[in-house]
C-alpha atoms as a PDB file:
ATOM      1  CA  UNK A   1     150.111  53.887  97.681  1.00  0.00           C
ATOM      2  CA  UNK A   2     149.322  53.207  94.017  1.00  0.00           C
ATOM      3  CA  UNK A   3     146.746  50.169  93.608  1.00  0.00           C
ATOM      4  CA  UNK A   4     146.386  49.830  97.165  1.00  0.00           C
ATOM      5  CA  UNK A   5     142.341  51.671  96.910  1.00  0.00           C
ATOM      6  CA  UNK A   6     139.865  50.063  94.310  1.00  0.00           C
ATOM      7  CA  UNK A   7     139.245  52.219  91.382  1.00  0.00           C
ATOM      8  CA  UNK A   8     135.400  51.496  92.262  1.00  0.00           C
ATOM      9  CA  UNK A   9     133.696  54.194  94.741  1.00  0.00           C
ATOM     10  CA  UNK A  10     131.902  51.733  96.229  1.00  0.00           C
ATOM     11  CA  UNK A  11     131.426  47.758  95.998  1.00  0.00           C
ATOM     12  CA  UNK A  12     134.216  46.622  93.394  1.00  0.00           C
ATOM     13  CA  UNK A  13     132.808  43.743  91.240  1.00  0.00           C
ATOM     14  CA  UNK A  14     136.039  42.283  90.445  1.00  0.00           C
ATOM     15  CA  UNK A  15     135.786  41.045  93.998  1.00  0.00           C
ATOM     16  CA  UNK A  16     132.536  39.179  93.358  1.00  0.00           C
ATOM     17  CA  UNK A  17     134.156  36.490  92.042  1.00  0.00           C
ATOM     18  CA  UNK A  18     133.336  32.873  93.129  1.00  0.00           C
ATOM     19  CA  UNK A  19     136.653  31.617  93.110  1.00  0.00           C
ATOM     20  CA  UNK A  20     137.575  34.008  95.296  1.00  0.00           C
ATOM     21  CA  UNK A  21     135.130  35.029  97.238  1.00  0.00           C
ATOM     22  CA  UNK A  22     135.817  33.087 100.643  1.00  0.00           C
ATOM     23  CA  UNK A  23     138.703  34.967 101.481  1.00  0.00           C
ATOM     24  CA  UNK A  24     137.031  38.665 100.607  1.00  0.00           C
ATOM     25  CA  UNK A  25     134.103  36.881 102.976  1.00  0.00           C
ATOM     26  CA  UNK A  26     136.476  36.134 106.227  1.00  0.00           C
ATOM     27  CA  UNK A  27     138.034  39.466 106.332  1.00  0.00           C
ATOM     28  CA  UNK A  28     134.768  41.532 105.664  1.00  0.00           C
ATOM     29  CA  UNK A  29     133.241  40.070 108.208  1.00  0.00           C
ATOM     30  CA  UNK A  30     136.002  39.848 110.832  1.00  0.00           C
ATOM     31  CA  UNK A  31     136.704  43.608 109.898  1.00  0.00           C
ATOM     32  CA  UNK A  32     133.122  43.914 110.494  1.00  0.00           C
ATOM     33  CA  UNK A  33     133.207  42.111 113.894  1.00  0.00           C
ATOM     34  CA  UNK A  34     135.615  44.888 115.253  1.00  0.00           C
ATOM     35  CA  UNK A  35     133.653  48.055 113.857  1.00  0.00           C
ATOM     36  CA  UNK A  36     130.567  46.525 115.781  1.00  0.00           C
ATOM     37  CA  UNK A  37     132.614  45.793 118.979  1.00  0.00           C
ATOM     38  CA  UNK A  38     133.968  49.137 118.934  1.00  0.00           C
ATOM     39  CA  UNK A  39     130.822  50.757 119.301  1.00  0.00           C
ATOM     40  CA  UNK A  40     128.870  48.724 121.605  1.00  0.00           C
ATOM     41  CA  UNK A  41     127.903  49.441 125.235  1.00  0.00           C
ATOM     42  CA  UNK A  42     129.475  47.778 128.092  1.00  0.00           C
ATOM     43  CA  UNK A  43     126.728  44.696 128.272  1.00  0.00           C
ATOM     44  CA  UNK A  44     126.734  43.381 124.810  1.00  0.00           C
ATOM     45  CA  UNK A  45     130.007  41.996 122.963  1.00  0.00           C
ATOM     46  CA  UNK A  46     130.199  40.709 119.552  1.00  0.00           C
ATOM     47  CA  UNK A  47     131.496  37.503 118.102  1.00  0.00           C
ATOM     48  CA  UNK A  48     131.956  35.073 114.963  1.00  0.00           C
ATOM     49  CA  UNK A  49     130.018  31.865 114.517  1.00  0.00           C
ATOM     50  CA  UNK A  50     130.121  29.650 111.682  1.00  0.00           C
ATOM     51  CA  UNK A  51     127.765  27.707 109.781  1.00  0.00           C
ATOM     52  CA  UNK A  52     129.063  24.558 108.074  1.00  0.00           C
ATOM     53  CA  UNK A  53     128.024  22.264 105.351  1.00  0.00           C
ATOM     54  CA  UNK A  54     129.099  20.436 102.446  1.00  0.00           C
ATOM     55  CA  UNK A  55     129.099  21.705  98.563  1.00  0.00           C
ATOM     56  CA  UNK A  56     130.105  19.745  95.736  1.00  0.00           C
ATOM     57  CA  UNK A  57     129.382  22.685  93.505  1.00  0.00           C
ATOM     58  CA  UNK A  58     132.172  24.780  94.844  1.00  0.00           C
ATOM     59  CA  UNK A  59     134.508  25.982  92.182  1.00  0.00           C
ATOM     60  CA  UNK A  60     137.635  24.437  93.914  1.00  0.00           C
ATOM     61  CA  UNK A  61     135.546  20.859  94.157  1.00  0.00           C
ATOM     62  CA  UNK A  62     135.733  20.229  90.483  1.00  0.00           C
ATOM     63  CA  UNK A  63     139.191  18.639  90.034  1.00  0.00           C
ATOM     64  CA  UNK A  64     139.223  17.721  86.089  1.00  0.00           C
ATOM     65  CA  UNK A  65     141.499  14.818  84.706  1.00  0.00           C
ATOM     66  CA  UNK A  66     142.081  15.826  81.260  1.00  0.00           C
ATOM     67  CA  UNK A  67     144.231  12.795  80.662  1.00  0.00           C
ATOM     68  CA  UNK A  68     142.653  10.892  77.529  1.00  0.00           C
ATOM     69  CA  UNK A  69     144.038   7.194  78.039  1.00  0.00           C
ATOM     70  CA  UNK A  70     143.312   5.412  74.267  1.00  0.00           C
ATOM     71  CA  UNK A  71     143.569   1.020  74.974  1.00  0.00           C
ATOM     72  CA  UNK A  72     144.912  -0.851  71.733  1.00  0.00           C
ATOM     73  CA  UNK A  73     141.986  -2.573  69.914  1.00  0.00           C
ATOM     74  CA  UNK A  74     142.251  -6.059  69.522  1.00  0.00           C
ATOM     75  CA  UNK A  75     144.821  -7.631  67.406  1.00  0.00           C
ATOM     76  CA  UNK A  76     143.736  -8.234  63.885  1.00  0.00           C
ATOM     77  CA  UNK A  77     142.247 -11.863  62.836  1.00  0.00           C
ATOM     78  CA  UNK A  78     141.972 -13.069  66.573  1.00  0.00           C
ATOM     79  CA  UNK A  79     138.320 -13.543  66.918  1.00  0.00           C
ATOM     80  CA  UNK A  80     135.721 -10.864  66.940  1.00  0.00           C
ATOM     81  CA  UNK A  81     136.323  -7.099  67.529  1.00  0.00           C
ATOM     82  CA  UNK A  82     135.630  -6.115  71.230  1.00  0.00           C
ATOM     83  CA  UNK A  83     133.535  -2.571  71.221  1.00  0.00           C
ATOM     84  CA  UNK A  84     135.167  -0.353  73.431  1.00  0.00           C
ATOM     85  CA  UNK A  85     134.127   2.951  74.476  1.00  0.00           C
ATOM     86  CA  UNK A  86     135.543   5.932  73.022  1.00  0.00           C
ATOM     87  CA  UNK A  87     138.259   7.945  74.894  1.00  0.00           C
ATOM     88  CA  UNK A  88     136.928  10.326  77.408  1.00  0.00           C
ATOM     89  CA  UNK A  89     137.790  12.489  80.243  1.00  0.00           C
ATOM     90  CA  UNK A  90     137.172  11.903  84.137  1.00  0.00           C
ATOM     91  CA  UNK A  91     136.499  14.622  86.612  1.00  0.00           C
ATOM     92  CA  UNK A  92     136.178  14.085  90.243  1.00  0.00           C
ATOM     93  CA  UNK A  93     133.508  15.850  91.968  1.00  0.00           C
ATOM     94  CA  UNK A  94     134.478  15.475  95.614  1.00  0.00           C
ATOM     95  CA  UNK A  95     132.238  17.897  98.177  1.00  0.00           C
ATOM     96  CA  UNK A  96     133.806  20.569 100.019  1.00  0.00           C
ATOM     97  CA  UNK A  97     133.273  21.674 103.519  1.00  0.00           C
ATOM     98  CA  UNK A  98     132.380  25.139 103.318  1.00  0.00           C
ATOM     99  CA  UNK A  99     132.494  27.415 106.332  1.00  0.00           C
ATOM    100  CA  UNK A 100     130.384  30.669 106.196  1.00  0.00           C
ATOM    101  CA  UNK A 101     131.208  33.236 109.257  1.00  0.00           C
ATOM    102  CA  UNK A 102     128.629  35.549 110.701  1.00  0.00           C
ATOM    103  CA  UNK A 103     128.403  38.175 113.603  1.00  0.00           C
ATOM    104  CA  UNK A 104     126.043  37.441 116.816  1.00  0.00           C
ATOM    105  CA  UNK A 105     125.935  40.539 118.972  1.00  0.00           C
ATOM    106  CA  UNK A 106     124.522  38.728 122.481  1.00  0.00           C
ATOM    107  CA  UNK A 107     123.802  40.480 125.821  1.00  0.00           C
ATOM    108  CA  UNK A 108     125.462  39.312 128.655  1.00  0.00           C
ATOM    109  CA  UNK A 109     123.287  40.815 131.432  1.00  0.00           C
ATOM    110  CA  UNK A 110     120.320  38.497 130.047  1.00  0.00           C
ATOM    111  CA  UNK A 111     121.668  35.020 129.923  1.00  0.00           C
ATOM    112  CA  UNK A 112     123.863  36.054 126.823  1.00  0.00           C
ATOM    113  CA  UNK A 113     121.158  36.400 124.538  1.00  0.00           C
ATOM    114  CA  UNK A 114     121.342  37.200 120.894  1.00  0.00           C
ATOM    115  CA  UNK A 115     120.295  40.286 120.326  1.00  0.00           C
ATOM    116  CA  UNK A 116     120.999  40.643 116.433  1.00  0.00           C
ATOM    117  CA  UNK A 117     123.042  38.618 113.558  1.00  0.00           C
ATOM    118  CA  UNK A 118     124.637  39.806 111.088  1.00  0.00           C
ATOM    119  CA  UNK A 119     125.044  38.317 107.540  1.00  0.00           C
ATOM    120  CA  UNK A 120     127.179  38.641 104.422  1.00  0.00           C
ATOM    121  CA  UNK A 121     125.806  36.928 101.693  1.00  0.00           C
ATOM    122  CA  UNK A 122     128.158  34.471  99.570  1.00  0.00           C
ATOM    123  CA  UNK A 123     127.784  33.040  96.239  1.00  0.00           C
ATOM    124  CA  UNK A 124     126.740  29.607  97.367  1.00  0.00           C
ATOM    125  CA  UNK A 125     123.929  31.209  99.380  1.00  0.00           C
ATOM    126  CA  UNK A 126     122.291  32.717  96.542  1.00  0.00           C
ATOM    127  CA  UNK A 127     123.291  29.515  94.413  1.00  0.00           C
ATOM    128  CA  UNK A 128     119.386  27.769  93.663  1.00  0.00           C
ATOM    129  CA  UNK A 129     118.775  24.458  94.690  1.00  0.00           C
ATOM    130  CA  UNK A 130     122.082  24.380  96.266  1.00  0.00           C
ATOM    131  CA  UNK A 131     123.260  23.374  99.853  1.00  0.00           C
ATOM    132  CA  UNK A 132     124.329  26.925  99.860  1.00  0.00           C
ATOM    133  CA  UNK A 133     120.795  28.378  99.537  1.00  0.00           C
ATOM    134  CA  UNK A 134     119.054  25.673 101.917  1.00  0.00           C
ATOM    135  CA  UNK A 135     121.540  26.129 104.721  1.00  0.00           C
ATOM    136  CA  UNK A 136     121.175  29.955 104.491  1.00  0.00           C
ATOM    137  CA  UNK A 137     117.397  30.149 104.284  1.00  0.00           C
ATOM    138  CA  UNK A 138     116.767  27.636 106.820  1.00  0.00           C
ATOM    139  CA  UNK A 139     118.896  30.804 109.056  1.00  0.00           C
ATOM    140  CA  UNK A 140     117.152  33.421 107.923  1.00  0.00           C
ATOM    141  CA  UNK A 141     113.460  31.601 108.886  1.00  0.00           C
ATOM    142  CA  UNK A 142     114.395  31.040 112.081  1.00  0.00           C
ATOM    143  CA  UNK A 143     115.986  34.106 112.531  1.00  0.00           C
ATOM    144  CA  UNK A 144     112.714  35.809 111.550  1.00  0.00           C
ATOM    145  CA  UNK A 145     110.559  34.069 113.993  1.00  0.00           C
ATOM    146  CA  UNK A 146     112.476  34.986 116.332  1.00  0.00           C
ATOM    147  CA  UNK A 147     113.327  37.855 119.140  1.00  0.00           C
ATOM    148  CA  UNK A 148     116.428  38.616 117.169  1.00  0.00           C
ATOM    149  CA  UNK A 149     116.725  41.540 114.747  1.00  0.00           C
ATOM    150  CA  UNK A 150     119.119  40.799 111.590  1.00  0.00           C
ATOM    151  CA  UNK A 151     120.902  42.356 109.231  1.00  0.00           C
ATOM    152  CA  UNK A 152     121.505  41.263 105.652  1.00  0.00           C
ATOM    153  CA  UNK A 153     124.460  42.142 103.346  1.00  0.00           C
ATOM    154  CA  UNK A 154     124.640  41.462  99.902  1.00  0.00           C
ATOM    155  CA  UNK A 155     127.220  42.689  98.016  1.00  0.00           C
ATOM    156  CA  UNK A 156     126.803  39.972  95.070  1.00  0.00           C
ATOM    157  CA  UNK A 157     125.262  40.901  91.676  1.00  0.00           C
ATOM    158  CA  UNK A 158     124.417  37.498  90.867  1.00  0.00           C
ATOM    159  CA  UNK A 159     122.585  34.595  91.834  1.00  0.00           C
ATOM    160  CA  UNK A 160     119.124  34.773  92.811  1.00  0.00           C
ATOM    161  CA  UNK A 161     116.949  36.989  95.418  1.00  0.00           C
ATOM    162  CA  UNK A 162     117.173  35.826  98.640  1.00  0.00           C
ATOM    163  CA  UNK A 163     117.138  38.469 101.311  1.00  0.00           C
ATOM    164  CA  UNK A 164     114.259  38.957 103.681  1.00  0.00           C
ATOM    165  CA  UNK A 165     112.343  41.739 101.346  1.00  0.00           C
ATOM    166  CA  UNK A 166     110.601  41.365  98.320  1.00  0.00           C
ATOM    167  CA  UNK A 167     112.382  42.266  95.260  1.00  0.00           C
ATOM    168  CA  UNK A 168     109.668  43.987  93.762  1.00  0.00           C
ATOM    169  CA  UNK A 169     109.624  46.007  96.652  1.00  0.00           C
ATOM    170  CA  UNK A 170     112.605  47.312  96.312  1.00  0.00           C
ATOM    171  CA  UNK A 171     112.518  47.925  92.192  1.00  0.00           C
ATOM    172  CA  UNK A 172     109.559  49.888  92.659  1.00  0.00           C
ATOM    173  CA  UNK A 173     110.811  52.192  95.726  1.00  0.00           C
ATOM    174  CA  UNK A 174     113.971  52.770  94.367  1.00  0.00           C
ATOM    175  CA  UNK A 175     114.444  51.732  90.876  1.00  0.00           C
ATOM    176  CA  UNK A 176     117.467  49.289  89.799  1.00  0.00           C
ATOM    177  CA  UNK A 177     120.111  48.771  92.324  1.00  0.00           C
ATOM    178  CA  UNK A 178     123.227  46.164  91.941  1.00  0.00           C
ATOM    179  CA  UNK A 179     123.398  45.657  96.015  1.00  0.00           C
ATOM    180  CA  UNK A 180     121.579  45.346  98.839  1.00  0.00           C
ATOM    181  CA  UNK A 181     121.805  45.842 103.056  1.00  0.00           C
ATOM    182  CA  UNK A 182     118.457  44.728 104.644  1.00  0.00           C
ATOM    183  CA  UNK A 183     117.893  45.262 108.315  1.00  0.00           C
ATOM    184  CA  UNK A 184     114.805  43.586 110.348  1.00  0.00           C
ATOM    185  CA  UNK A 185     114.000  44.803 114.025  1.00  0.00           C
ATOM    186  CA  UNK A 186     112.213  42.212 116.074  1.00  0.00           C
ATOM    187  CA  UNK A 187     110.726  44.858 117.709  1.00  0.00           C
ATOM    188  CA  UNK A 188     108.576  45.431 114.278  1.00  0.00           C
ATOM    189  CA  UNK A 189     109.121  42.296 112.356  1.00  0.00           C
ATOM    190  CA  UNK A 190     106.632  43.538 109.030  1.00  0.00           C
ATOM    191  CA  UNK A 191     109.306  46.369 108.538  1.00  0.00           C
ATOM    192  CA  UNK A 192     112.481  46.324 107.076  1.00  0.00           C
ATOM    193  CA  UNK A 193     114.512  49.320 106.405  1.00  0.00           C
ATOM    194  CA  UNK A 194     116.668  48.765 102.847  1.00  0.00           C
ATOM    195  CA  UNK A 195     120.014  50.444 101.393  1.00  0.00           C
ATOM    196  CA  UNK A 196     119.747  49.521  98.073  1.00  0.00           C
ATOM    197  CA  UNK A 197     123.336  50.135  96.043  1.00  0.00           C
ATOM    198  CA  UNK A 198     124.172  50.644  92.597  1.00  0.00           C
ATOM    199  CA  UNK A 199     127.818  50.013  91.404  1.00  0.00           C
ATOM    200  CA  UNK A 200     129.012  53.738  91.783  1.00  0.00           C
ATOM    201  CA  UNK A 201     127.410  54.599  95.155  1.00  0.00           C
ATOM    202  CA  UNK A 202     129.571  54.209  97.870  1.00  0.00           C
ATOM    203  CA  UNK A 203     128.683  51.714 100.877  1.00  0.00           C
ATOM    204  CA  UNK A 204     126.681  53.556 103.339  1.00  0.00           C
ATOM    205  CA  UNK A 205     126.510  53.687 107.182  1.00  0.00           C
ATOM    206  CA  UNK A 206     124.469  51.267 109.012  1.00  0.00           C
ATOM    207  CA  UNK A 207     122.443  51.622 111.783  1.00  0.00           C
ATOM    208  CA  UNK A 208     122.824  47.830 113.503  1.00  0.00           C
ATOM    209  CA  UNK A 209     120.050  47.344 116.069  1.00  0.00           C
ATOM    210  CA  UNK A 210     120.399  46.449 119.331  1.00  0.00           C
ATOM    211  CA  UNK A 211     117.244  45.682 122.168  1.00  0.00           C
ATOM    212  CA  UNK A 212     114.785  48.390 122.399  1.00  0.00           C
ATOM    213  CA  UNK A 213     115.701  51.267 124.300  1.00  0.00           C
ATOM    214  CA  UNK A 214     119.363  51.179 123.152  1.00  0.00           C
ATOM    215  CA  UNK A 215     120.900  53.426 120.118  1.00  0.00           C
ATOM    216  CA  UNK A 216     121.916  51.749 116.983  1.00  0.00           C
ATOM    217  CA  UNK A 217     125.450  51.084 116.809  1.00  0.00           C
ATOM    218  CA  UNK A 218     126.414  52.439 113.432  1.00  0.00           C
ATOM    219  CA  UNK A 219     128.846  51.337 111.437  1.00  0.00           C
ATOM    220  CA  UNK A 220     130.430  52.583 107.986  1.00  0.00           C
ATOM    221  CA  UNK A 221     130.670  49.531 105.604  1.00  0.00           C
ATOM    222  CA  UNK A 222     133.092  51.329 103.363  1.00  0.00           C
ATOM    223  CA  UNK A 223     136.383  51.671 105.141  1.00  0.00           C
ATOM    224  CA  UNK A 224     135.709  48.102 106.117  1.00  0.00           C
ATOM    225  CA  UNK A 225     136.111  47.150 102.337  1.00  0.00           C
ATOM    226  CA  UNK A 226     138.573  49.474 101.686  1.00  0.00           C
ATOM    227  CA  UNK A 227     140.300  47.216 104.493  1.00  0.00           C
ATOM    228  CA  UNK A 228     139.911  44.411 103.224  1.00  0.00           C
ATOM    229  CA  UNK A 229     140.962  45.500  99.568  1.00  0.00           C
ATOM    230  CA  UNK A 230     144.110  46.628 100.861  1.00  0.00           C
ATOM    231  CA  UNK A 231     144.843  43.893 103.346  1.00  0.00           C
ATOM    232  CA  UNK A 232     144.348  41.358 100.755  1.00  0.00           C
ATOM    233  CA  UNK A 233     146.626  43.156  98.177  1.00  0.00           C
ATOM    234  CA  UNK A 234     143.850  42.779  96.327  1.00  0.00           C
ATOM    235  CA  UNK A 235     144.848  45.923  94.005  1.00  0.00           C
ATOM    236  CA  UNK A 236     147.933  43.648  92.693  1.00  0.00           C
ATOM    237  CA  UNK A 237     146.238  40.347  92.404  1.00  0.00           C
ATOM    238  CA  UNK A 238     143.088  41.143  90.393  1.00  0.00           C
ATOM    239  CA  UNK A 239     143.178  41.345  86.982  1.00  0.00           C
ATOM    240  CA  UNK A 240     140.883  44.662  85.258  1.00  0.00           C
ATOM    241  CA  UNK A 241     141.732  43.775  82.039  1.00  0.00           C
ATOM    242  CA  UNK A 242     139.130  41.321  81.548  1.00  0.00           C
ATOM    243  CA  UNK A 243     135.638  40.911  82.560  1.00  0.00           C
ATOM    244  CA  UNK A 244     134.225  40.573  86.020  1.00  0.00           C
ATOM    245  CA  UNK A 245     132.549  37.545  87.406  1.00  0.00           C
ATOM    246  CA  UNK A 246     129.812  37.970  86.900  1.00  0.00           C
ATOM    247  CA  UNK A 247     130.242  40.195  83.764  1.00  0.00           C
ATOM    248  CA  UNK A 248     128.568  43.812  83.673  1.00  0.00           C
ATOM    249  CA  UNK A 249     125.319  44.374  82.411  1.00  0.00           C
ATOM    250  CA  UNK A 250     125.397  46.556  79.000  1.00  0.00           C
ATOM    251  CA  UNK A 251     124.767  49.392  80.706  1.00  0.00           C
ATOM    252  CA  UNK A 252     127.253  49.330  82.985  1.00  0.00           C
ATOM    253  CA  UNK A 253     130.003  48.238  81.115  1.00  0.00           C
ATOM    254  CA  UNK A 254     130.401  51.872  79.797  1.00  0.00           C
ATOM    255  CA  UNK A 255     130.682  53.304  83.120  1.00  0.00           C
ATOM    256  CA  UNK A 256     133.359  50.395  84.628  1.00  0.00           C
ATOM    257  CA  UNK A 257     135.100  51.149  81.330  1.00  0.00           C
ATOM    258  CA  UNK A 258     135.928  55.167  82.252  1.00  0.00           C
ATOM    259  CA  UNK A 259     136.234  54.225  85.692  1.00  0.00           C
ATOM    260  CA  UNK A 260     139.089  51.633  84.868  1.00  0.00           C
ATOM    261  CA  UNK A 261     140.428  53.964  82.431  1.00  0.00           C
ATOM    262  CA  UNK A 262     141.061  56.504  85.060  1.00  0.00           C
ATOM    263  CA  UNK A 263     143.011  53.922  87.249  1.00  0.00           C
ATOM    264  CA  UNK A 264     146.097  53.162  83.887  1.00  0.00           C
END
């Protein structure tokens, strides 16, 4: 059973990284998917949807030709010297399609509404300027003029704010935090009720709304990474000898350090 549970209580940063992030995406939320379904009453049901788009910033779109091809100069006493430019490098930037997955919860004895959507943040999302970001906030607007409630999950340290809550808000309630689940009910739209994380807390339970008049169906986010962690052998492939991307924050490199100490 050794390596097979993070050595992190809670969110383990070593997972954050963009390169790798897609994968620890799909099986969060698909893990996710079944908690949800599990809990539901008869008349709603739960399923994936994807939003797709193109990003040419994606690590695995940069394909580098480090080949440095030098051309002969002209022969000596032919004419005039022909300027030629100096030996370079070409890299192809060739867009990727990306395809983000999140959870609709829909009721089927109204027409298959949706009731809620659920949302796990990737890097791209919270990515400025980026495809990513426009795609994901063009979501989240509509999503908040509308009848649906949604829940936000952002298990990312980097990249900037972009979860339906101010970020002062939240530093002034509850101090720093490395994490954040946000959760909007239509049925009071100016409210939001916030779990905000720091690296050793461990992911709570979530109360996912469903129409008024219905019980939260709540789910615990933890086991669900612990899930993936272990599905994705993720205790064998990542290396804790180096650095997280992104890297820690002075202050918490001390604490990552005794953590990962524990785990040799």
């Amino acid at each position: 059973m050794a390596g097979r549970r993070s050595p992190f209580p809670g969110m383990d940063p070593y997972l954050e990284d963009p390169r790798g992030w897609r994968g620890v995406h799909a099986s969060f939320v698909t893990y996710l998917r079944d908690a949800i379904a599990e809990g539901l009453p008869p008349r709603y049901y739960a399923r994936l949807e994807d939003r797709v788009y193109l990003d040419a910033e994606e690590p695995s779109a940069f394909l580098p030709d480090a080949r440095v091809v030098e051309r002969p100069g002209a022969p000596r006493g032919t004419g005039p010297a022909v300027l030629e430019a100096d030996p370079a490098i070409t890299i192809s930037v060739e867009p990727v399609e990306l395809n983000e997955s999140f959870i609709e919860i829909l009721d089927a004895s109204t027409g298959h509404r949706v009731v809620s959507v659920i949302e796990l943040l990737s890097p791209t999302n919270k990515r400025p300027d980026s495809e990513g970001s426009r795609s994901y906030r063009k979501k989240q607007e509509e999503l908040l003029a509308s009848a649906s409630n949604l829940v936000e999950i952002d298990l990312l340290r980097g990249g900037e704010h972009v979860v339906a809550v101010p970020r002062a808000a939240v530093l002034g309630r509850r101090g720093r935090y490395h994490y954040l689940v946000v959760i909007r009910r239509a049925s009071n739209p100016y409210k939001r009720t916030v779990h905000a994380l720091r690296l050793e807390t461990r992911l709570p339970k979530v109360g996912i709304p469903l129409l008024v008049g219905d019980p939260d169906v709540v789910v615990e986010l933890q086991p669900i990474l612990d899930r993936v962690y272990e599905m994705g052998s993720y205790g064998t492939t990542l290396d804790y000898s180096r650095p997280p991307s992104p890297p820690f924050e002075e202050e918490d490199a001390a604490w990552a350090a005794s953590v990962l100490s524990s785990r040799a």
